[in-house]
Protein backbone atom coordinates (compact mmCIF):
# COMPACT_ATOMS: atom_id res chain seq x y z
CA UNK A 1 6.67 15.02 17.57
CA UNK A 2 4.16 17.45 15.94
CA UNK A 3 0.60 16.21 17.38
CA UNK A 4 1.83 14.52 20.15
CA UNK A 5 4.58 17.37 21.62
CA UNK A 6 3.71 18.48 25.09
CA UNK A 7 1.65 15.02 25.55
CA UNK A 8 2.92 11.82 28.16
CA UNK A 9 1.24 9.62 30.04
CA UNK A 10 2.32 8.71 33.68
CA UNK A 11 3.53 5.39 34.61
CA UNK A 12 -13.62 -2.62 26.25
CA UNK A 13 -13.48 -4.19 24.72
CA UNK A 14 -16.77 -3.88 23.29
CA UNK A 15 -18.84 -6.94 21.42
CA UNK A 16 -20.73 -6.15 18.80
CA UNK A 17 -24.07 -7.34 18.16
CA UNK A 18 -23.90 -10.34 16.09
CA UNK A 19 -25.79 -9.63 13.15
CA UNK A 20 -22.76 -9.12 11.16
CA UNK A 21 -21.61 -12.72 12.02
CA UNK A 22 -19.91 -15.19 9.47
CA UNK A 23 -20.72 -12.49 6.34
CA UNK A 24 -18.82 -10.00 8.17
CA UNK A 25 -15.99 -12.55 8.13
CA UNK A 26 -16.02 -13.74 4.96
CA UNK A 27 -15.99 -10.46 3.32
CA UNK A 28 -13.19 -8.97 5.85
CA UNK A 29 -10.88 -12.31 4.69
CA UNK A 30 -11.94 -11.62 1.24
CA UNK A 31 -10.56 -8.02 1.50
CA UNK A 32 -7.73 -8.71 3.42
CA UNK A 33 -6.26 -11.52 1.29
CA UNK A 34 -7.17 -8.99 -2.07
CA UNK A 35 -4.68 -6.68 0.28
CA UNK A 36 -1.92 -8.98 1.10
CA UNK A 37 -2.76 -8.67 4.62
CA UNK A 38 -2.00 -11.63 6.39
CA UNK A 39 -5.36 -11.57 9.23
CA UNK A 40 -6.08 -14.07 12.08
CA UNK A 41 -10.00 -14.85 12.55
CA UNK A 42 -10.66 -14.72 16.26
CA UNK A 43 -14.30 -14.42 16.03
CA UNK A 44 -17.16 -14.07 13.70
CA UNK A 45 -17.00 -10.44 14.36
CA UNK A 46 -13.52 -9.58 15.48
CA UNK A 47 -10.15 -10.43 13.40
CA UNK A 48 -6.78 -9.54 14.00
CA UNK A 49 -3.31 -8.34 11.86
CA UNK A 50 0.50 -7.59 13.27
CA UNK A 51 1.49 -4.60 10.72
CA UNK A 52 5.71 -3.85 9.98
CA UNK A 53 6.29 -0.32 10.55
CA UNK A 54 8.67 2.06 10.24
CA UNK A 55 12.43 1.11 12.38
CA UNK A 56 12.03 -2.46 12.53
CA UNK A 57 8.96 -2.00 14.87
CA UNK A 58 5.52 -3.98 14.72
CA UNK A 59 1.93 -2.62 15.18
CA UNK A 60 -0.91 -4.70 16.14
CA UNK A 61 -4.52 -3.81 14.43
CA UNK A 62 -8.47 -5.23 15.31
CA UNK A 63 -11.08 -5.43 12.64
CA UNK A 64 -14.33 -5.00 14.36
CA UNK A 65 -17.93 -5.37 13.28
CA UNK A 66 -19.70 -2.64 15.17
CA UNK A 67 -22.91 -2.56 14.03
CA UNK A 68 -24.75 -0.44 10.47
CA UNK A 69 -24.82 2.40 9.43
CA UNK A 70 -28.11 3.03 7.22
CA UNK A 71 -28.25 -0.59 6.43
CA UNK A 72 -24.56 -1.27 6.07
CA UNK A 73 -22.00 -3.10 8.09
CA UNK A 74 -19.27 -0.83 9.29
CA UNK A 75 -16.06 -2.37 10.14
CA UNK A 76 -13.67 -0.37 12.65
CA UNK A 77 -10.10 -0.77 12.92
CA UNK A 78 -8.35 -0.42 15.93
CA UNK A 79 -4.92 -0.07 16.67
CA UNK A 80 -3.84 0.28 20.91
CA UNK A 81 -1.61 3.53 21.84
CA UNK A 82 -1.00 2.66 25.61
CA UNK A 83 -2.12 0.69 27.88
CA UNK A 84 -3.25 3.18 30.49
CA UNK A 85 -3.11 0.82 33.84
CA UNK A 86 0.67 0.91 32.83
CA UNK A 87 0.71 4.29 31.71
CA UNK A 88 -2.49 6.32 33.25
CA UNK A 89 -3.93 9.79 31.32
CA UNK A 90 -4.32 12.36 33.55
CA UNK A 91 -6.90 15.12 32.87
CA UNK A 92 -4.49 17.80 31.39
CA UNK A 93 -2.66 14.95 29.44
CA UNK A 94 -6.66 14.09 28.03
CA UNK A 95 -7.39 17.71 27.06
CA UNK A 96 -3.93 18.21 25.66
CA UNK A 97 -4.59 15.29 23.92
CA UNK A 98 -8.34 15.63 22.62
CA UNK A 99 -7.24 19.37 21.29
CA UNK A 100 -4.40 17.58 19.32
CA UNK A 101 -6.78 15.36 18.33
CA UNK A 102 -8.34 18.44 16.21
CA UNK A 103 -5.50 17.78 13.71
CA UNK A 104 -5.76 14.10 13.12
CA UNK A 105 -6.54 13.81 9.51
CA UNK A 106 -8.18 10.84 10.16
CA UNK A 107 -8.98 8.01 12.34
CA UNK A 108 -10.01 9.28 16.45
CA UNK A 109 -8.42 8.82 19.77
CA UNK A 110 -11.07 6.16 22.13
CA UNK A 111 -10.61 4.14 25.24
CA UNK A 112 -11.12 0.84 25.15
CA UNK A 113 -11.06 -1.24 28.03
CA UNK A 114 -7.62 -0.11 29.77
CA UNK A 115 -6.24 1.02 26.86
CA UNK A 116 -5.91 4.37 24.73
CA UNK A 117 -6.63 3.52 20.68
CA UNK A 118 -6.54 5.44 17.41
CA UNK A 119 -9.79 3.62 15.32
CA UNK A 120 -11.28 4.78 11.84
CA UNK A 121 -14.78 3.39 10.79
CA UNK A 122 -15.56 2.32 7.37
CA UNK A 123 -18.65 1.06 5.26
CA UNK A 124 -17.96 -2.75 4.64
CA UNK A 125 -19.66 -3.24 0.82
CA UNK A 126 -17.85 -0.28 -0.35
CA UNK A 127 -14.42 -1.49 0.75
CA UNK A 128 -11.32 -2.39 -1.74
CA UNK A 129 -8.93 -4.23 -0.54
CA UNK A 130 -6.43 -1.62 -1.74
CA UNK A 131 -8.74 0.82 0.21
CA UNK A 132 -8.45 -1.43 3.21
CA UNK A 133 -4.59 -2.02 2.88
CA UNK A 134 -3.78 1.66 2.62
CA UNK A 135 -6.32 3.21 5.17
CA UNK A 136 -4.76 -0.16 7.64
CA UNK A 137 -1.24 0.22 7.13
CA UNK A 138 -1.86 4.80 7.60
CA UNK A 139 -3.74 3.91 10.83
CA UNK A 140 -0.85 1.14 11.56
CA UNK A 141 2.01 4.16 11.25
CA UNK A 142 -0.01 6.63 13.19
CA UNK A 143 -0.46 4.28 15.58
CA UNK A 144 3.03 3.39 15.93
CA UNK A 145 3.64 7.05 16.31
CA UNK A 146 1.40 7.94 18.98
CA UNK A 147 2.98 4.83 20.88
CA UNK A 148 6.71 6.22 20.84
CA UNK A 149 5.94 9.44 21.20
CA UNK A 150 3.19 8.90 24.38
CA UNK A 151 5.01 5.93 26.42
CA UNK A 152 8.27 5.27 24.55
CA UNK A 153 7.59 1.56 24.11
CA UNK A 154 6.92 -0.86 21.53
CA UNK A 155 4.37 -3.32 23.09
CA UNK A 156 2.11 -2.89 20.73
């Protein structure tokens, strides 16, 4: 269980400004097909992928353009935990979960919306695609893990 021990949950998506618009895009398809990840385009700004993990279970990510960072595009990825209309965080729950949160080596616990997401930021025009598939398919597992180990589902 390690970070997540102690931790359950009971029973915004954010736009971006558009400046990062089709360039964003293009270089996120660019990377992702350098990767061999298989991405769906649902905006100029926002793209999806449906990772394999670990016992035959699946892991959905979002590539995000969320704004610069000294004059570079930063592209977040986002992976949902539980949805927490289904599965609401109580405030011990959030504290427990914040102090484990200490440990992460990377990527961050957020709410988005209704639901509870593990996200890493990275600088866009210094991105690999290897450096994209590997920091992806880490956040992808530790996603995964969070999920089973907070709500005991797969729906993500």
């Amino acid at each position: 269980m390690g970070i997540f021990e102690g931790i359950k949950l009971g029973g915004r998506r954010e736009r971006a400004a558009q400046q990062g618009g089709k360039g964003f895009a293009e270089r996120v398809k660019q990377l992702a097909d350098e990767a061999g990840i298989k991405i769906q385009r649902i905006a100029d700004d926002i793209a999806h992928a449906v990772f394999a993990v670990p016992n035959g279970r699946t892991q959905l990510l979002v590539l995000r353009y969320v704004g610069d960072l000294a004059g570079k595009p930063v592209v977040r990825i986002t992976s949902p935990v539980a949805d927490l209309s289904e599965n609401p965080l109580d405030g011990d729950a959030a504290i427990r979960l914040l102090k484990a949160a200490g440990n992460v080596k990377i990527g961050g616990f957020a709410i988005e919306g209704n639901h509870l997401v593990v996200h890493q930021g990275m600088i866009l025009p210094e991105l690999t695609g290897a450096e994209l598939r590997d920091m992806a398919s880490t956040l992808a597992v530790f996603a995964d893990d969070a999920e089973q180990n907070l709500t005991g589902t797969d729906h993500f």
